[in-house]
N, C-alpha and C. Protein backbone atom coordinates (compact mmCIF):
# COMPACT_ATOMS: atom_id res chain seq x y z
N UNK A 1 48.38 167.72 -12.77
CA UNK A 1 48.13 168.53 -13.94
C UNK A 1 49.35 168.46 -14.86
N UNK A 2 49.15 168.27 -16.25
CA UNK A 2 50.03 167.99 -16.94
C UNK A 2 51.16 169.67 -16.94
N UNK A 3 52.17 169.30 -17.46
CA UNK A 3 53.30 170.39 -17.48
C UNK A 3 54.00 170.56 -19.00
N UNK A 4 53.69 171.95 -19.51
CA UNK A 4 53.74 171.90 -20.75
C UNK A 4 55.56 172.92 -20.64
N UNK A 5 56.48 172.70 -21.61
CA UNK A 5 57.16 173.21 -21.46
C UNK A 5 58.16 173.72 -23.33
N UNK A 6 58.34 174.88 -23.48
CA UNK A 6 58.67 175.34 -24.61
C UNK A 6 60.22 176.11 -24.41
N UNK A 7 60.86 175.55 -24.90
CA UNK A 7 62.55 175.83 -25.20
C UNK A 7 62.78 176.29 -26.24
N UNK A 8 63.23 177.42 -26.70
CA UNK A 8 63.72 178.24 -27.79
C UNK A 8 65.26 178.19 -27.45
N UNK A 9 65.96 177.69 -28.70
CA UNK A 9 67.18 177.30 -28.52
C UNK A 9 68.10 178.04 -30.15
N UNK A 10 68.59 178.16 -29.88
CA UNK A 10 69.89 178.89 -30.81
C UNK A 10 70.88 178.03 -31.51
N UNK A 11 71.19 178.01 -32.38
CA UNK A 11 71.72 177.00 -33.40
C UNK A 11 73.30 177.49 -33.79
N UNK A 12 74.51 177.39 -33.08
CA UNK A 12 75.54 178.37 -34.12
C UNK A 12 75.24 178.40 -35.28
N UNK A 13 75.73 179.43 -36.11
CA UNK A 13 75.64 180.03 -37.26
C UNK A 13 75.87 178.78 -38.57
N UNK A 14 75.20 178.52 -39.31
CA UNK A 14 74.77 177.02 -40.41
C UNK A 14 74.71 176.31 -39.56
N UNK A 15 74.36 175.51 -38.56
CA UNK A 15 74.29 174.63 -37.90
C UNK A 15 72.90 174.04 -36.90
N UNK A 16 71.77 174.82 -37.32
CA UNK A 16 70.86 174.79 -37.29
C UNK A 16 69.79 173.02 -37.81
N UNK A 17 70.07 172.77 -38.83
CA UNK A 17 69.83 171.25 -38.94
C UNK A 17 70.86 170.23 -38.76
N UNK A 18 71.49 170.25 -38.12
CA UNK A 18 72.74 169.27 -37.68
C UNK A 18 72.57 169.43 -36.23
N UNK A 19 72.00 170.29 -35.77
CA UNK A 19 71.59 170.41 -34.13
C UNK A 19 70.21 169.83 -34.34
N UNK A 20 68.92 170.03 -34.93
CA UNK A 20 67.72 169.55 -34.75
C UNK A 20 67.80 167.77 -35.31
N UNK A 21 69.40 167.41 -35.81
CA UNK A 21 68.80 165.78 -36.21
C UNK A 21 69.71 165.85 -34.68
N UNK A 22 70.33 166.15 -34.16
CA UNK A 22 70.81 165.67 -32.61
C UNK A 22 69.74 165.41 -31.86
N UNK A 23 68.99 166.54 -31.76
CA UNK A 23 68.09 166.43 -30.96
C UNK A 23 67.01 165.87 -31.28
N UNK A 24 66.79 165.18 -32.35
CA UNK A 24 65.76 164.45 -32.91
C UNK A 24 66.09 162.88 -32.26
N UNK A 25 67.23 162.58 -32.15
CA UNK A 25 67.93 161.42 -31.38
C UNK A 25 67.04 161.81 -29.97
N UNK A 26 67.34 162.55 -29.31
CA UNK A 26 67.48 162.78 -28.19
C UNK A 26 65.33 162.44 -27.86
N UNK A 27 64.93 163.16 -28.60
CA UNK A 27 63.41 163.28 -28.47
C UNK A 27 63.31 161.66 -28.45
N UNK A 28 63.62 160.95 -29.36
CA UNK A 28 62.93 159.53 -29.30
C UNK A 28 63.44 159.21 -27.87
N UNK A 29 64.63 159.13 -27.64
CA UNK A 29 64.85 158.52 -26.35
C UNK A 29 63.52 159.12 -25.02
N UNK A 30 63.54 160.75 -25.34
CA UNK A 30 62.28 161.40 -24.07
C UNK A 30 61.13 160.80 -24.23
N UNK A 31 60.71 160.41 -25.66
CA UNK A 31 59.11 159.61 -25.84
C UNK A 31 59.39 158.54 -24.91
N UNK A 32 60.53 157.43 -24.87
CA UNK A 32 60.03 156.40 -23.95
C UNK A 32 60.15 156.30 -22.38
N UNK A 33 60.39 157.57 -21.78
CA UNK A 33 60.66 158.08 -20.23
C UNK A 33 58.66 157.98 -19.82
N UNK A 34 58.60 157.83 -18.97
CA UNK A 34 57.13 157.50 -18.50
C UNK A 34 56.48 158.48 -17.97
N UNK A 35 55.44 158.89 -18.70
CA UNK A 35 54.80 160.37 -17.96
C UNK A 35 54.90 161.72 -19.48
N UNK A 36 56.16 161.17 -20.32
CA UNK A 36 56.23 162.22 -21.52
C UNK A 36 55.48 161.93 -22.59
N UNK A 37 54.44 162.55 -22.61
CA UNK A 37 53.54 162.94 -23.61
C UNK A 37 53.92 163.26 -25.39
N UNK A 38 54.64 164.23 -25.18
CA UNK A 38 55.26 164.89 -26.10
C UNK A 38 56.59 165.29 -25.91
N UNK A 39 57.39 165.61 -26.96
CA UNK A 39 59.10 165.73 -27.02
C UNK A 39 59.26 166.24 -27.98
N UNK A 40 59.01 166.72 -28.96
CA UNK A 40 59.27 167.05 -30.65
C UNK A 40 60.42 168.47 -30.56
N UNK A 41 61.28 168.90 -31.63
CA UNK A 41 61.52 169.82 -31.85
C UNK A 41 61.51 170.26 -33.30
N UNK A 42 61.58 171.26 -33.41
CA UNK A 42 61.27 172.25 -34.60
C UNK A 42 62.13 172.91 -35.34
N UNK A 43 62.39 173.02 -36.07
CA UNK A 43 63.00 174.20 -37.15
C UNK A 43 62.47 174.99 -37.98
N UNK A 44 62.85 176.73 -37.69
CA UNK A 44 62.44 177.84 -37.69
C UNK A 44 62.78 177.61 -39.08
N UNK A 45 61.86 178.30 -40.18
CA UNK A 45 61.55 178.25 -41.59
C UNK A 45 62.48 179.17 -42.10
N UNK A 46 61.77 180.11 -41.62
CA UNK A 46 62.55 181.61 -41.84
C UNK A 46 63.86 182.04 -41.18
N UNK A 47 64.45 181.08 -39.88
CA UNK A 47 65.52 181.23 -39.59
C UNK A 47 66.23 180.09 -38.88
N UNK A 48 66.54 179.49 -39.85
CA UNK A 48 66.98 177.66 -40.07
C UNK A 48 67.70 177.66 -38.35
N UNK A 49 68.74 179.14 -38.06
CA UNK A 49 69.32 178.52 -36.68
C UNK A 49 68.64 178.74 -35.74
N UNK A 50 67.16 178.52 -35.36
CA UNK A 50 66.34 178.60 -34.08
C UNK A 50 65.29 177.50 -34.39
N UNK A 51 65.28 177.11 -32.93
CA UNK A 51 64.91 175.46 -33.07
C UNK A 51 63.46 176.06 -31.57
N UNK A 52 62.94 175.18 -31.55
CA UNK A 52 61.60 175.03 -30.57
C UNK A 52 61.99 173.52 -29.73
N UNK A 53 61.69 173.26 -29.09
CA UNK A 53 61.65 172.21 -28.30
C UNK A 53 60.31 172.07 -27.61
N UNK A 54 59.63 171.58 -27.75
CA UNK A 54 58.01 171.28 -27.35
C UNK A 54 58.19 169.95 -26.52
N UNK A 55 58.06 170.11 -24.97
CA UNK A 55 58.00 169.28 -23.99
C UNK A 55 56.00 168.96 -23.59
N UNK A 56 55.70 167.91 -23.24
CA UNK A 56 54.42 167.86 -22.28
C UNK A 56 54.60 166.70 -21.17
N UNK A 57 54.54 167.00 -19.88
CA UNK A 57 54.54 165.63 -18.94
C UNK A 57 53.51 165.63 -18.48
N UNK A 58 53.01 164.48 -17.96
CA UNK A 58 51.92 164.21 -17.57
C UNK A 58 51.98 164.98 -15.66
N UNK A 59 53.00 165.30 -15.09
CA UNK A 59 53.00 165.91 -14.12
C UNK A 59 54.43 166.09 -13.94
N UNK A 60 54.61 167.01 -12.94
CA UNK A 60 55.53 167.60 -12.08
C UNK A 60 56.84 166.58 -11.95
N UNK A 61 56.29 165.64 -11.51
CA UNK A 61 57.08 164.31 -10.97
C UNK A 61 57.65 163.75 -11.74
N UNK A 62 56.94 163.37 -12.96
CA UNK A 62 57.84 163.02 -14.36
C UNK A 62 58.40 163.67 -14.78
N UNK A 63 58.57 165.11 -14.77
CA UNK A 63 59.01 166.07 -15.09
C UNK A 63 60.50 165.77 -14.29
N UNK A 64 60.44 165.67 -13.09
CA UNK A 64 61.28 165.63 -12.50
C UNK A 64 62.29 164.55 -12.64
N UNK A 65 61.62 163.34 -13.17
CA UNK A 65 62.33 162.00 -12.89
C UNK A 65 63.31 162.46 -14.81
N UNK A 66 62.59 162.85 -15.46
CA UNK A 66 62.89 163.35 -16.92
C UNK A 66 64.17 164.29 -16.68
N UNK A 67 64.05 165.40 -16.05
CA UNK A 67 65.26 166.01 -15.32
C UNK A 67 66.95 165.10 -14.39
N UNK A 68 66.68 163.74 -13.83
CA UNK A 68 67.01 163.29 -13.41
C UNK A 68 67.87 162.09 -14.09
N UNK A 69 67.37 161.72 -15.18
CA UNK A 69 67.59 160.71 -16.44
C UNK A 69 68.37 161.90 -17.79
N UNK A 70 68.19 163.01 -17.49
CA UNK A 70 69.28 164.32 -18.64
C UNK A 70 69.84 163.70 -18.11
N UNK A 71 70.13 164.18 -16.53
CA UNK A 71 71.93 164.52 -16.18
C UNK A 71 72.79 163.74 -16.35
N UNK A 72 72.16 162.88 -16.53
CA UNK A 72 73.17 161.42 -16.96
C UNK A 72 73.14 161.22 -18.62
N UNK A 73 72.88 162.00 -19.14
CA UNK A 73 73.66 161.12 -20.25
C UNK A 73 74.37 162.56 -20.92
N UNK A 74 75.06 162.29 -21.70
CA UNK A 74 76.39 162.84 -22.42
C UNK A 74 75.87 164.34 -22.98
N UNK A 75 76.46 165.65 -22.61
CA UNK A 75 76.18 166.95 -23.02
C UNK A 75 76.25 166.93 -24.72
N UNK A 76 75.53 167.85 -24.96
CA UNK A 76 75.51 167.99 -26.60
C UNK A 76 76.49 168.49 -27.08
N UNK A 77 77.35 168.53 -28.44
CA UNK A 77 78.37 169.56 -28.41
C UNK A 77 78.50 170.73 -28.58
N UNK A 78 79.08 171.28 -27.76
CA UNK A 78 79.06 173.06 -27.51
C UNK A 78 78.71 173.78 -28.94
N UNK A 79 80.04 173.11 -29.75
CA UNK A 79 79.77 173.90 -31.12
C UNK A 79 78.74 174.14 -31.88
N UNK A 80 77.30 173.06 -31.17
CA UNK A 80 76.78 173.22 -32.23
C UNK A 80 75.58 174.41 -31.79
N UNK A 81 75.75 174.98 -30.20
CA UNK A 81 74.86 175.83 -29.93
C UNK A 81 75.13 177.50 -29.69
N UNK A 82 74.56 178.24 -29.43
CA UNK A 82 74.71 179.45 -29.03
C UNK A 82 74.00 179.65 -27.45
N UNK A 83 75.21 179.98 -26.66
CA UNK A 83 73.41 180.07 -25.35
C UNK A 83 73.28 178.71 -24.44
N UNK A 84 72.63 178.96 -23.31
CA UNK A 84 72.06 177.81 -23.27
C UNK A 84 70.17 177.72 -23.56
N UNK A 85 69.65 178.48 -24.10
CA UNK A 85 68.18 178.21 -24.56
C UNK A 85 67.64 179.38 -23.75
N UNK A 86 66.28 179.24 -23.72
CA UNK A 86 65.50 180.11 -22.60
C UNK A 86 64.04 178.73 -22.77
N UNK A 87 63.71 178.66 -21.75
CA UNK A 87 62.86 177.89 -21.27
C UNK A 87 61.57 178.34 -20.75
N UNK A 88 60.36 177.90 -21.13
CA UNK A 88 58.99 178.95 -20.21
C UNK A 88 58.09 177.49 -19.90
N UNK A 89 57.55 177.50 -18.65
CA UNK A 89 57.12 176.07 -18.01
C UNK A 89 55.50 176.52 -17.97
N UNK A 90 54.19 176.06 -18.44
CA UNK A 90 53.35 176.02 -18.32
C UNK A 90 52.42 174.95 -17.68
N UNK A 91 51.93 175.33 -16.72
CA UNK A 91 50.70 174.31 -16.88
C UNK A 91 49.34 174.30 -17.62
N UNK A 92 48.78 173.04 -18.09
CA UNK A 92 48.43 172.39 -19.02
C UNK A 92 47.39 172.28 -18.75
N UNK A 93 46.14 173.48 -19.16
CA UNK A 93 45.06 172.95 -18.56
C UNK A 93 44.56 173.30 -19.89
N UNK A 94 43.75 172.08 -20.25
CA UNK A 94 42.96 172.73 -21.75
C UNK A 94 41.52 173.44 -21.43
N UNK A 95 41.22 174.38 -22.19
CA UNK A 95 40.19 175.21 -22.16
C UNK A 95 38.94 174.83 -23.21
N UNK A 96 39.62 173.88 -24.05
CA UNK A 96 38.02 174.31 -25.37
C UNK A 96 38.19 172.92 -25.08
């Protein structure tokens, strides 16, 4: 069953689109990991420093191997966040 996952992340103060083109890097690289569906992140309209991170894997396992392929590459820079995020993991079952 696919694994849907939503990250609300914090931007230091003006730094809100200089963190979402980071992580806009970062998303292309997650599109070509095998099993990731989706990767996109977002910027809050009304409050430029809060960003969304919209994950989907096709299962658990990719999820995992996706977890396994972060730890290795290079942390983001501190300055540009507040926090480390809050994260909520769903599974993905469509209804309509």
């Amino acid at each position: 069953m696919a694994i849907r996952l939503v990250v609300t992340i914090t931007a230091a103060p003006g730094k809100g689109s200089e963190l979402a083109q980071v992580y806009a890097a970062r998303c292309a690289e997650a599109m070509k990991e095998p099993g990731c569906e989706q990767f996109e992140i977002f910027q809050s309209v009304a409050q430029p420093d809060r960003l969304a991170l919209l994950e989907r894997w096709t299962d658990q396992a990719a999820l995992d191997v996706h977890a396994g392929v972060n730890s290795t590459r290079p942390p983001l820079r501190p300055e540009l966040r507040v926090g480390s995020g809050e994260r909520e993991d769903y599974q993905y079952n469509r209804t309509r």
